[in-house]
Protein backbone atom coordinates (compact mmCIF):
# COMPACT_ATOMS: atom_id res chain seq x y z
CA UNK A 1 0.00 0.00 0.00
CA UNK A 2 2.83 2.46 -0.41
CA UNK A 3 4.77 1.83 2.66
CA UNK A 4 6.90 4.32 4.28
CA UNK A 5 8.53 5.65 1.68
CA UNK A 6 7.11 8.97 0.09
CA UNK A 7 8.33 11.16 -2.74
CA UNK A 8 6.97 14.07 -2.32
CA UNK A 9 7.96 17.81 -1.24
CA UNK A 10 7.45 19.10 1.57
CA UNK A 11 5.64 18.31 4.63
CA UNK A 12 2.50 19.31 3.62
CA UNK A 13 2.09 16.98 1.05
CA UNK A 14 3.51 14.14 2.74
CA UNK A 15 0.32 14.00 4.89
CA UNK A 16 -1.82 14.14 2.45
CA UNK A 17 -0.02 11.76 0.67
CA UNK A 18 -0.53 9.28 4.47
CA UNK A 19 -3.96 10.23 4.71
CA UNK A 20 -4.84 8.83 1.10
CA UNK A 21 -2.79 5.95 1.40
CA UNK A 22 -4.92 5.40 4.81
CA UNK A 23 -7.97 6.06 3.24
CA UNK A 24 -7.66 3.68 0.67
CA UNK A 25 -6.04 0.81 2.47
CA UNK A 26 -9.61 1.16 4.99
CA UNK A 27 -12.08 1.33 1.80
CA UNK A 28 -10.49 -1.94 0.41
CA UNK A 29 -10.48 -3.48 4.08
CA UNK A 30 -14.06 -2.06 3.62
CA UNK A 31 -15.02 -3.40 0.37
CA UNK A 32 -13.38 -7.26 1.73
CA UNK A 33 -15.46 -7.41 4.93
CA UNK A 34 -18.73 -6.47 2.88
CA UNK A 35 -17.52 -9.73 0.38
CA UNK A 36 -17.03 -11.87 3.44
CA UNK A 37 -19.80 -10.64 5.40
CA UNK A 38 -18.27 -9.85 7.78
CA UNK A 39 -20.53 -6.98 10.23
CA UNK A 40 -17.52 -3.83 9.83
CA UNK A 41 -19.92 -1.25 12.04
């Protein structure tokens, strides 16, 4: 999912650049619970 490795500039869009990766790595743990049926919430 990206790891922690970012090439970006500056520190500004280094966290946006964690806060998408975090975003999408929860949407696709999301999307596998729904497929499992699993209860999430």
């Amino acid at each position: 999912m990206g790891g922690k490795l970012l090439r970006t500039i500056g520190e500004k869009r280094a966290n946006f650049a964690m806060t998408m990766m975090a975003a999408c790595y929860n949407l696709k743990r999301l999307v596998y619970f729904r497929k499992a049926g699993i209860k999430a919430f």
